[in-house]
Protein backbone atom coordinates (compact mmCIF):
# COMPACT_ATOMS: atom_id res chain seq x y z
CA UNK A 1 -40.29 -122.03 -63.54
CA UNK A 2 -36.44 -121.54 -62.68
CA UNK A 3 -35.61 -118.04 -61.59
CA UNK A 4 -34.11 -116.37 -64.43
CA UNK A 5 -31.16 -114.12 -64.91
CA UNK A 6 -28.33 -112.33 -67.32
CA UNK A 7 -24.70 -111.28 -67.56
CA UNK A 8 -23.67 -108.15 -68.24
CA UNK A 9 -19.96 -107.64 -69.01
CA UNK A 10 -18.56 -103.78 -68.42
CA UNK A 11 -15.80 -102.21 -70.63
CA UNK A 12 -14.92 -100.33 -73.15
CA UNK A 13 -12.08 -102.69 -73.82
CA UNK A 14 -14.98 -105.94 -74.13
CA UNK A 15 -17.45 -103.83 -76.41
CA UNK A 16 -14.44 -102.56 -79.25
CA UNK A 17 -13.25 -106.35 -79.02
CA UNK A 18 -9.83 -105.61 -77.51
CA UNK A 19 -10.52 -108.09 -74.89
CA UNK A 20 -12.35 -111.41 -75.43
CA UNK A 21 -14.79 -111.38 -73.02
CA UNK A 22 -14.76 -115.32 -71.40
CA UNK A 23 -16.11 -114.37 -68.48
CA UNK A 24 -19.92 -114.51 -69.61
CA UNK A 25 -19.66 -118.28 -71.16
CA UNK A 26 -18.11 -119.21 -67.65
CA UNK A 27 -20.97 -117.81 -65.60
CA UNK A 28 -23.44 -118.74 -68.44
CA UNK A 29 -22.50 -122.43 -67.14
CA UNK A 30 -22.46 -121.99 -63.50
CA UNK A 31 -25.44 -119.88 -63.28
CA UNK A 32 -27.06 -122.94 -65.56
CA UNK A 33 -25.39 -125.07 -62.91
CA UNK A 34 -27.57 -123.45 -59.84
CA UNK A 35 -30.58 -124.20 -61.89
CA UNK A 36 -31.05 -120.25 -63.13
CA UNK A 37 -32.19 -119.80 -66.60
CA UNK A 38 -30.19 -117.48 -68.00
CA UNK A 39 -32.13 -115.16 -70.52
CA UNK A 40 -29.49 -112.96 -72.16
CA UNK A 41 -25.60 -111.30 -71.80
CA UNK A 42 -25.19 -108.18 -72.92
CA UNK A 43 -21.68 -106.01 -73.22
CA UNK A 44 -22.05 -102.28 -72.41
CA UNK A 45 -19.27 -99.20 -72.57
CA UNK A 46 -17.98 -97.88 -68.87
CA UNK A 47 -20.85 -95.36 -69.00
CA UNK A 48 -22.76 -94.69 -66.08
CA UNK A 49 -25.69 -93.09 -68.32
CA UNK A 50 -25.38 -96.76 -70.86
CA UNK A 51 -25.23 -98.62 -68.10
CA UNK A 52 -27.88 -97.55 -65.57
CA UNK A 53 -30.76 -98.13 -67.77
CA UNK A 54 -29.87 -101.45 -69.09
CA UNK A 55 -29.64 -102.77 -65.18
CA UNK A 56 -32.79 -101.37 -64.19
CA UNK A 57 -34.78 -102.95 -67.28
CA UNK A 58 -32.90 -106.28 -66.43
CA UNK A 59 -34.18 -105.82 -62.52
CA UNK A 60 -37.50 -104.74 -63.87
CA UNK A 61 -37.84 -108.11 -65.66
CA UNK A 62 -37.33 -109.97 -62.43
CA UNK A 63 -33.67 -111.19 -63.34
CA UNK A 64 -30.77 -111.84 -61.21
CA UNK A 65 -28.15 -110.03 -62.61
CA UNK A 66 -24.84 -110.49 -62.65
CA UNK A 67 -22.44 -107.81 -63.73
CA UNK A 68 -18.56 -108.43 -64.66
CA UNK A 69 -15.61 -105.44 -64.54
CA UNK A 70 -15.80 -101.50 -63.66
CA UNK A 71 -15.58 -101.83 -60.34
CA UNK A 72 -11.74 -100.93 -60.01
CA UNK A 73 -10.09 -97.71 -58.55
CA UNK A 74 -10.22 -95.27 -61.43
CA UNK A 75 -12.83 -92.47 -62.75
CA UNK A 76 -14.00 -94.86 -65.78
CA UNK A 77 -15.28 -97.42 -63.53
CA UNK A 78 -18.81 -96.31 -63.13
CA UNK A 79 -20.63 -100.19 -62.46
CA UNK A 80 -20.91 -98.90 -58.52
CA UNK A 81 -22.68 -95.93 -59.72
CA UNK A 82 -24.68 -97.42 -61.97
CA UNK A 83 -25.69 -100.05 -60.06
CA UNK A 84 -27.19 -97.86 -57.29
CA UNK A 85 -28.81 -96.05 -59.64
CA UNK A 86 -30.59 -98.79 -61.27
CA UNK A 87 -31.63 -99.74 -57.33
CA UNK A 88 -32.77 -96.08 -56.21
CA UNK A 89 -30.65 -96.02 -53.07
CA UNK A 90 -27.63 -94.25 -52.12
CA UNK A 91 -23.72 -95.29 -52.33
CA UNK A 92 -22.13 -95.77 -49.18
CA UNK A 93 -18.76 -96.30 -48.25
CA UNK A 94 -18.09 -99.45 -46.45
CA UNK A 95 -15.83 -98.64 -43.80
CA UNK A 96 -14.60 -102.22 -42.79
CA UNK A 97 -13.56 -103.29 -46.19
CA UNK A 98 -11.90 -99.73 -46.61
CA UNK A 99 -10.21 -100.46 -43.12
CA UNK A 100 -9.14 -104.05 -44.14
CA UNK A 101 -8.03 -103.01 -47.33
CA UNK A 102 -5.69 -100.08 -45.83
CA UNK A 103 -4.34 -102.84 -43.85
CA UNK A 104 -3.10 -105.13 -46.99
CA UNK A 105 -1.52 -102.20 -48.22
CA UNK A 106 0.24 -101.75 -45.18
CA UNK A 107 1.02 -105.16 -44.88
CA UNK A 108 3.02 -105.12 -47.94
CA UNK A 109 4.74 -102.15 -47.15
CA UNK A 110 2.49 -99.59 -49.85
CA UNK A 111 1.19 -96.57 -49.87
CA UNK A 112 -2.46 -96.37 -50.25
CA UNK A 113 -3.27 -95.24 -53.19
CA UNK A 114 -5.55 -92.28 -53.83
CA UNK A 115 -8.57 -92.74 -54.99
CA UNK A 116 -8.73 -96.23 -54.14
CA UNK A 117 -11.32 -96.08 -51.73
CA UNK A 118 -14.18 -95.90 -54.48
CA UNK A 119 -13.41 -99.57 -54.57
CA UNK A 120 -15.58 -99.91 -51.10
CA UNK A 121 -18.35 -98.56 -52.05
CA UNK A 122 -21.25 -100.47 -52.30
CA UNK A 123 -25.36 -99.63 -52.83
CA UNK A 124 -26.70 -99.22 -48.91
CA UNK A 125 -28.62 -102.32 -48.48
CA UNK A 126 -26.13 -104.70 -50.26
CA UNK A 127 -24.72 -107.57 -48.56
CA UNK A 128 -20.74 -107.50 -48.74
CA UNK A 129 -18.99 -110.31 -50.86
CA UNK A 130 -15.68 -110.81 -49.57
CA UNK A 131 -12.15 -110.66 -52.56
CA UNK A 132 -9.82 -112.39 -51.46
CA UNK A 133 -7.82 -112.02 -54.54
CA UNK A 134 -8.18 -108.33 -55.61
CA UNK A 135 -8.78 -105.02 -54.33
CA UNK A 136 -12.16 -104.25 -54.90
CA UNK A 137 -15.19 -104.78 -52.76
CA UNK A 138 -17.98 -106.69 -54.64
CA UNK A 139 -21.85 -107.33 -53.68
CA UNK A 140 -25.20 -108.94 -53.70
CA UNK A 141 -28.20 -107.40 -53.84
CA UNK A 142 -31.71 -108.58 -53.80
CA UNK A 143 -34.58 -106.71 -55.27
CA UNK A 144 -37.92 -108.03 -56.08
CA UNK A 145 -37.75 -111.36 -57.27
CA UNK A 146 -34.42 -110.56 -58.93
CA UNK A 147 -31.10 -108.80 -57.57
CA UNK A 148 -27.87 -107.98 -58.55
CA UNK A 149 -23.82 -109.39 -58.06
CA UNK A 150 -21.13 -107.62 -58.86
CA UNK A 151 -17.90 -108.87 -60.03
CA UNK A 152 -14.49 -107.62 -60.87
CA UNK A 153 -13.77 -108.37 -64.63
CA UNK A 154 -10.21 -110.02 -64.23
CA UNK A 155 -10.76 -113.92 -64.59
CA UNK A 156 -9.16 -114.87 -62.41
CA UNK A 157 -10.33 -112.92 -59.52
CA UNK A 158 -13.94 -113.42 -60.87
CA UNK A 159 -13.61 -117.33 -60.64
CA UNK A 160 -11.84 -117.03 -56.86
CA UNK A 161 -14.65 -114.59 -55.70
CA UNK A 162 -17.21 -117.38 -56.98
CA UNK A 163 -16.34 -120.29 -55.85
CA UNK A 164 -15.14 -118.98 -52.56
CA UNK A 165 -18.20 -116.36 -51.50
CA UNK A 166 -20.60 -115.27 -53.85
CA UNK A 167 -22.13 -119.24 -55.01
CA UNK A 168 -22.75 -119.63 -51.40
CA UNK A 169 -24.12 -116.75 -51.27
CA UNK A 170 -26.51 -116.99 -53.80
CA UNK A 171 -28.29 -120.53 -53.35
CA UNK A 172 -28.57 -118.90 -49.70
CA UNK A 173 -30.11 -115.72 -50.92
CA UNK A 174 -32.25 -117.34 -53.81
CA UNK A 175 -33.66 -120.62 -51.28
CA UNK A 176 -32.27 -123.11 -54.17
CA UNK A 177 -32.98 -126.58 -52.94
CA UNK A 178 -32.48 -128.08 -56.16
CA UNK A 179 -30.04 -127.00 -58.82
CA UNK A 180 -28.25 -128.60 -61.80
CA UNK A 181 -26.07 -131.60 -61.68
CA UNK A 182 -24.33 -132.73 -64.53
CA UNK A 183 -21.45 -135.22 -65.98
CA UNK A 184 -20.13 -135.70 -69.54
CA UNK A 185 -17.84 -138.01 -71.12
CA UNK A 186 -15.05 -136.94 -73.70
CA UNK A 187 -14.86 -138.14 -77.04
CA UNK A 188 -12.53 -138.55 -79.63
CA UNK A 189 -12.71 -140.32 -83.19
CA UNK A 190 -16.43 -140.42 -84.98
CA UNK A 191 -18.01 -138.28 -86.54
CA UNK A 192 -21.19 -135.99 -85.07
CA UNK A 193 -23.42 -137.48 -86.86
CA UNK A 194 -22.27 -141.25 -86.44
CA UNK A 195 -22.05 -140.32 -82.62
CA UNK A 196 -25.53 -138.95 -82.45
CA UNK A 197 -26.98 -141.97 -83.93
CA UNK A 198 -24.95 -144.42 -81.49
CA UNK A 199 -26.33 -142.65 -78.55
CA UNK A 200 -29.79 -141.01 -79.44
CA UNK A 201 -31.29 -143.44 -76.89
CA UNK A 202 -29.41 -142.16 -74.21
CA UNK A 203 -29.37 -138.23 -74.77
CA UNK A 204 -33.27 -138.84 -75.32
CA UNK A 205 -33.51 -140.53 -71.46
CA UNK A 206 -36.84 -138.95 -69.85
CA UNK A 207 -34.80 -138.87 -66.40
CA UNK A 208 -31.63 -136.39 -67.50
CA UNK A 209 -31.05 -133.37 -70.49
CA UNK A 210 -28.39 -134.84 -72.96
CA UNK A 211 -26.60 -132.92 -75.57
CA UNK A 212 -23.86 -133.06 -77.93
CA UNK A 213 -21.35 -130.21 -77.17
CA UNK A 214 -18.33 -129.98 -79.96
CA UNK A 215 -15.05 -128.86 -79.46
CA UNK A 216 -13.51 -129.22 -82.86
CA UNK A 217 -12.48 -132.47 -83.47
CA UNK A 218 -13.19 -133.56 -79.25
CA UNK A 219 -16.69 -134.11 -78.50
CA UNK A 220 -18.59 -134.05 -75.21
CA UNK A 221 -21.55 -136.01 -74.00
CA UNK A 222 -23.30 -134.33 -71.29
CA UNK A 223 -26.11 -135.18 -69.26
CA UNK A 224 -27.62 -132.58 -66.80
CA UNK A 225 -30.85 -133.65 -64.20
CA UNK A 226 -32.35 -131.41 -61.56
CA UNK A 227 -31.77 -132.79 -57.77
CA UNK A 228 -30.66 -131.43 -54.18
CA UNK A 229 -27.40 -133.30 -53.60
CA UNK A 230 -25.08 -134.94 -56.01
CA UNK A 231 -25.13 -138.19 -54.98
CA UNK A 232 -29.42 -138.06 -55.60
CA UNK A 233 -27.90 -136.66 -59.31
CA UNK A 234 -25.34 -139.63 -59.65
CA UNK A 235 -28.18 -142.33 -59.03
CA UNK A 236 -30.03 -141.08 -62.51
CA UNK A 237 -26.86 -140.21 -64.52
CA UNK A 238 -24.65 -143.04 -63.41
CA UNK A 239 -26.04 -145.50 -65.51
CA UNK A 240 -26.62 -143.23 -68.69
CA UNK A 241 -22.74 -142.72 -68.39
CA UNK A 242 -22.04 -146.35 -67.76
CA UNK A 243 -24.32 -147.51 -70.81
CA UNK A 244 -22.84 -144.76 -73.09
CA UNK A 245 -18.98 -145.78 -72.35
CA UNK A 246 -20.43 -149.60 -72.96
CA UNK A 247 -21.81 -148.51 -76.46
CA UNK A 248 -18.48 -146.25 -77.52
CA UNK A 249 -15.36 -148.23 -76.33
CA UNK A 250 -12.05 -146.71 -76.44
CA UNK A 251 -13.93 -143.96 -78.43
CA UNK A 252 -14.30 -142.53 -74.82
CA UNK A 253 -10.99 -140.57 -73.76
CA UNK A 254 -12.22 -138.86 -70.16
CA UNK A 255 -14.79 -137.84 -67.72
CA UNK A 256 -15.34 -134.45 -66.93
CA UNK A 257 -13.03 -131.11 -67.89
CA UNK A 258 -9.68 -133.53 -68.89
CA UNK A 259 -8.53 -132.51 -72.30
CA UNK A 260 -7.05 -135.25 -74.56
CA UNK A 261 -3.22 -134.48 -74.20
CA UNK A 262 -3.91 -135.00 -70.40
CA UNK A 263 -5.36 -138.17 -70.68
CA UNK A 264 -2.46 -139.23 -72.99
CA UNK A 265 0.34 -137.76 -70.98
CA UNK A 266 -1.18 -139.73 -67.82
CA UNK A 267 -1.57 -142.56 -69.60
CA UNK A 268 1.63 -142.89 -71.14
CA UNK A 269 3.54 -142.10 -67.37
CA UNK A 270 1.25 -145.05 -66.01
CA UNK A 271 2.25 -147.81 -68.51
CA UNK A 272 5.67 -146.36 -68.47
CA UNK A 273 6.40 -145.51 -71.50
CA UNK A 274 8.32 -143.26 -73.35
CA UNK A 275 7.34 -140.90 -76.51
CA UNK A 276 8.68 -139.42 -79.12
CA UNK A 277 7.41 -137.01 -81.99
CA UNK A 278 8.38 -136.06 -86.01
CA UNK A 279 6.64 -133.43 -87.26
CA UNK A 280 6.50 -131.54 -90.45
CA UNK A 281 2.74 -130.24 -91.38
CA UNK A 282 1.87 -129.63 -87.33
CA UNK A 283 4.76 -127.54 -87.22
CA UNK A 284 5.77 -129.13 -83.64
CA UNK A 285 1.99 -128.67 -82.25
CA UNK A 286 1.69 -132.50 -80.97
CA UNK A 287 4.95 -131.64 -78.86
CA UNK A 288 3.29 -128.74 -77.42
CA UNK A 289 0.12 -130.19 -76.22
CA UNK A 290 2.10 -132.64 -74.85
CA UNK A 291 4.46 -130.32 -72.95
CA UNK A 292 1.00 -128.25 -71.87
CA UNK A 293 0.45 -131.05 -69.34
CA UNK A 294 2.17 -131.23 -65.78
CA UNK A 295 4.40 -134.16 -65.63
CA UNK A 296 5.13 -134.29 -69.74
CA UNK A 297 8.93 -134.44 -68.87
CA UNK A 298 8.19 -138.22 -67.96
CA UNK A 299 7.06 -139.02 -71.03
CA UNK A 300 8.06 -136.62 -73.92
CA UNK A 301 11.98 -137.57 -75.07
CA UNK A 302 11.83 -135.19 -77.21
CA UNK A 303 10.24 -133.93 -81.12
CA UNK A 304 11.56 -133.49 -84.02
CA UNK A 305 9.95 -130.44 -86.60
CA UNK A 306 11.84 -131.53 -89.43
CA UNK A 307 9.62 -129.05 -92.22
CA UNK A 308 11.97 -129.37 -95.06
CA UNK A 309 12.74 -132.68 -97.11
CA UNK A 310 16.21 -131.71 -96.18
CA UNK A 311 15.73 -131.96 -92.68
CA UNK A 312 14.11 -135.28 -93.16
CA UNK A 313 16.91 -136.42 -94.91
CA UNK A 314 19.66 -135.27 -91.89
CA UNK A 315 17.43 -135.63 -88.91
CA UNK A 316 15.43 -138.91 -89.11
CA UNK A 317 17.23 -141.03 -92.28
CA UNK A 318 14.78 -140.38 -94.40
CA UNK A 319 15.91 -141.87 -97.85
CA UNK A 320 16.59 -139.36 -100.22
CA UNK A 321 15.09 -141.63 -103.07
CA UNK A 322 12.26 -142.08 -100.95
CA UNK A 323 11.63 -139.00 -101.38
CA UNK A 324 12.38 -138.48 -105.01
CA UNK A 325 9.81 -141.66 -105.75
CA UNK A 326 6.71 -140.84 -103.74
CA UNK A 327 7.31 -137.01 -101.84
CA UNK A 328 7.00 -135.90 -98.32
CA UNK A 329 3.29 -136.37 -98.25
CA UNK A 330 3.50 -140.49 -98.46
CA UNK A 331 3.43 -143.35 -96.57
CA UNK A 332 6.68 -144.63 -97.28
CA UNK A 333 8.06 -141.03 -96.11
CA UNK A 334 5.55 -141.00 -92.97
CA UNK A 335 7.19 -144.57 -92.06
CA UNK A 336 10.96 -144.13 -92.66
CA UNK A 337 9.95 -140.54 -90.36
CA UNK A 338 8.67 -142.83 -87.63
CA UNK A 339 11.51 -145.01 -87.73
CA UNK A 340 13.98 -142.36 -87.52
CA UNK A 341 12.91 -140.58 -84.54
CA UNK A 342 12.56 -144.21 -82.79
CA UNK A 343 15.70 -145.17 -84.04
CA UNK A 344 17.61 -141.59 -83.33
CA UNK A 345 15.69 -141.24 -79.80
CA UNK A 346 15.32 -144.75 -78.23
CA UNK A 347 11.57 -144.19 -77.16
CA UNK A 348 9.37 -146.97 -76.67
CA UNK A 349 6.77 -145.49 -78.85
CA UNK A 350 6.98 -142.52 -81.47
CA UNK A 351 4.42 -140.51 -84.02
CA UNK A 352 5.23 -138.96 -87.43
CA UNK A 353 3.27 -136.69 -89.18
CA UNK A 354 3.49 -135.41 -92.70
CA UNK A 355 0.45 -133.82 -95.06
CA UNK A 356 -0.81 -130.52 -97.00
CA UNK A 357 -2.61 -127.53 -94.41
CA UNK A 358 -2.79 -125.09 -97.41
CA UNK A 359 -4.37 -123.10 -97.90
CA UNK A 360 -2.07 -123.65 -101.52
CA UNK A 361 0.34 -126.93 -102.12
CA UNK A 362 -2.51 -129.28 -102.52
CA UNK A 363 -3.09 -131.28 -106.12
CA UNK A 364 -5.79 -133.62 -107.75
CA UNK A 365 -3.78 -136.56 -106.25
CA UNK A 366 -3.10 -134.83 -102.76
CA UNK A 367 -5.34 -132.10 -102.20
CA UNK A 368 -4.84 -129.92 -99.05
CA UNK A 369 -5.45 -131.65 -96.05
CA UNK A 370 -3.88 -135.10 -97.11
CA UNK A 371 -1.55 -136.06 -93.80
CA UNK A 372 0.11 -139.39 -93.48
CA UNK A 373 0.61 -139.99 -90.20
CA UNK A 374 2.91 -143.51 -88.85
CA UNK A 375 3.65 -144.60 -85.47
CA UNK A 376 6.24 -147.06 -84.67
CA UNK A 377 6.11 -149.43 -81.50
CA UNK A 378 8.53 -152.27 -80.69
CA UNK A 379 9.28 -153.65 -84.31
CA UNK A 380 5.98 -152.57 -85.80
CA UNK A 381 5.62 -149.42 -87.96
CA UNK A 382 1.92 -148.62 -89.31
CA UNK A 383 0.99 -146.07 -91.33
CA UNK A 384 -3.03 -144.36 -91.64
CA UNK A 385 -4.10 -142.30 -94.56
CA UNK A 386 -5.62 -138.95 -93.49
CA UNK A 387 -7.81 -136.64 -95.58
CA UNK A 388 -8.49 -133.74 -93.05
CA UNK A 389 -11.41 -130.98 -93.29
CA UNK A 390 -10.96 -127.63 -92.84
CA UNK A 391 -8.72 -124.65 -93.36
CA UNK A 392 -4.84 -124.45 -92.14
CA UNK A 393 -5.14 -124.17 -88.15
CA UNK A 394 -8.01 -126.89 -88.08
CA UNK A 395 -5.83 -129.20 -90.43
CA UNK A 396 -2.85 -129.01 -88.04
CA UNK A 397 -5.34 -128.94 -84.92
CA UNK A 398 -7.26 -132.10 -85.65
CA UNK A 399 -3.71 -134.01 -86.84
CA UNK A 400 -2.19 -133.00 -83.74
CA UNK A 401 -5.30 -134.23 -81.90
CA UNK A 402 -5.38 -137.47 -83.80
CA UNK A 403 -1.82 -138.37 -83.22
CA UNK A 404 -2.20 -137.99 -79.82
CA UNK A 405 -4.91 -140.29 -79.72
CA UNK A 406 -2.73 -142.69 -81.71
CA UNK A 407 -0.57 -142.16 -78.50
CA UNK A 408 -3.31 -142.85 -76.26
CA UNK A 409 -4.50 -146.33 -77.61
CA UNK A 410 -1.04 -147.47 -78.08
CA UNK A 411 -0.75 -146.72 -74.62
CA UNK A 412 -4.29 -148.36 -73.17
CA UNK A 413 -3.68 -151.96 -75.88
CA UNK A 414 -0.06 -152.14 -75.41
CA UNK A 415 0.10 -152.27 -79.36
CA UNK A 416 -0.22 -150.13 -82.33
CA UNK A 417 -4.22 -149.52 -83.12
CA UNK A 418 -5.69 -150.38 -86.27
CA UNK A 419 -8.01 -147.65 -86.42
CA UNK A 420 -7.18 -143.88 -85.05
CA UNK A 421 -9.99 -141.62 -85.96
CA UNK A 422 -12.54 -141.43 -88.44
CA UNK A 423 -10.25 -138.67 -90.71
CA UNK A 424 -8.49 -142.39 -92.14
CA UNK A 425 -9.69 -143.02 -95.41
CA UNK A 426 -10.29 -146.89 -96.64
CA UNK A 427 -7.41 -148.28 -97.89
């Protein structure tokens, strides 16, 4: 059986919701990762007397527990306390780390600040984790079958001290030989269901774990086996991954942790090309998850939010009796949009969005979450029907998201697409 363990996140601040607490999701996965089974998180108030007894049940079940936050230099950061508590042994001041961190204070010309040496303490018997990008002194400790880590709560000093010390540390403490590998593969354009069926096969293999993991409108296929090294892992999921792109196509945006605007934005900078945007419903969202990517200044001429038929009109050329004749939420608006912010911006390829978020404005003919979007490349203009679920946010989401894919094939066929995402409706 895999060695089991849980998170528990410390704060006030996590348990009244003030803070979202994404620390426990991230160590959820790399604790999964290492091969541990984690059993439970939990959020608990900086009380030592809360606290205490919720370790010790955790340690009394065997777990490896890992504890986020209350380990900083004020009198409500009682995790220290708590945690030698839950152990039965004293807490000692470590005199090196208090040494070393005098020294970065001095090096940076500071005072050092009183009080500050609570930070390091640790249980006696704990084996010092080195921070490298905070202040306070963090620690493993084994007991039983089980033990306990303690982390700072800040991100991204949690992530550093990871990576850096305390993984190591672990699969060295813990004697894992074999821990989870795993690779997924982005999607973008079907449906869950219609995905599922495609691949059913393949996230039913007997060698690897597949699942469907959905993030909104993006999907992820991920496989996860049980080896020693990754390239022993690679041999078994290799082929799975190569079968699945062969069975999805284009409907495949990535490997691994690359969102969809950084696919596009690379894509478009390889083939050279240059983008524009007209937006009305997204409310310039496809511009900014374009401009969230490193290198977007290559690509992204610029975008156009043009919300009001007026702005249409002035901006992009739209045709005032185009307007009259069919609305803002048409095709022949979408298209003379497109056109425009080609014609006005000189980019090689450009998207145009206009629909209904709601949650009011929709009717029997165009009920909320119709969007037209267009895209216009070389002399070509096309135009895709979109009726697209949800409330507000998700409507303008999932439009975004689909235009950029629009982007994306453009980019990888050298031509407009025919079909964008499964939100078109038949013609």
């Amino acid at each position: 059986m895999a060695q089991r363990a849980c998170i528990i996140a410390v704060g006030n601040e996590v348990v009244h919701g003030f803070i979202v607490n994404t620390n426990t999701a991230w160590l959820a996965r790399e604790l999964g990762e290492l091969g541990f089974d984690v059993a439970y998180h939990l959020s608990v108030n900086d009380r030592e007397a809360e606290l205490t007894p919720r370790i010790k049940a955790a340690l009394a079940e065997g777990l490896l527990v890992v504890t986020t936050g209350g380990i900083g230099p004020t009198v409500d950061d009682n995790t220290r306390q708590a945690v030698a508590g839950a152990l039965g042994v004293p807490l000692k001041l470590d005199h090196d780390a208090l040494a070393k961190l005098s020294e970065r204070y001095a090096a940076v010309g500071r005072k050092f600040p009183q009080g500050s040496e609570r930070q390091c303490a640790r249980p006696e018997g704990s084996t010092f984790i080195a921070n490298a990008f905070g202040t306070a002194t963090c620690f493993l400790a084994r007991n039983g079958d089980g033990g306990i880590a303690v982390l700072p709560g800040v991100p991204r000093e949690l992530k550093g001290i990871w990576a850096e010390e305390l993984r190591a540390a672990i699969i060295h403490e813990f004697g894992l030989h074999e821990r989870f590998f795993s690779r997924e593969l982005r999607v973008f354009g079907i449906p869950e269901s219609d995905l599922d069926q495609r691949v059913k096969a393949l996230l039913q293999s007997e060698q690897a774990e597949g699942a469907i993991l959905v993030d909104d409108a993006v999907m992820r296929l991920r496989w996860r086996v049980s080896a020693t090294e990754q390239a022993d892992a690679d041999k078994v999921l290799q082929p799975i991954l190569a079968a699945a792109r062969t069975e999805l196509g284009d409907l495949v945006f990535a490997e691994g942790n690359v969102e969809l605007e950084t696919c596009t934005v690379q894509l478009l900078a390889d083939k050279g090309l240059k983008v524009a945007c007209a937006e009305s419903c997204t409310g310039g969202m496809i511009a900014h998850l374009l401009t969230n990517v490193p290198g977007s200044s290559d690509v992204l001429v610029e975008s156009a939010v043009t919300y009001s038929n007026a702005a249409k009109v002035r901006r992009l050329g739209v045709k005032q009796a185009t307007l009259d004749a069919h609305g803002a939420v048409s095709r022949e608006t979408a298209v003379e949009m497109a056109a425009g912010i080609k014609r006005e911006s000189g980019a090689d390829l450009c998207v145009a969005v206009t629909g209904i978020a709601g949650p009011g404005g929709g009717t029997d003919n165009k009920p909320v979450g119709t969007v037209w979007l267009a895209a216009a490349m070389g002399d070509e203009v096309r135009a895709w029907h979109l009726r697209v679920p949800g409330e507000r946010e998700l409507v303008k989401w999932r439009t975004a998201r689909t235009a950029l894919n629009t982007l994306r094939l453009a980019a990888l066929h050298g031509k407009l697409p025919e079909k964008i995402a499964h939100w078109v409706t038949p013609p």
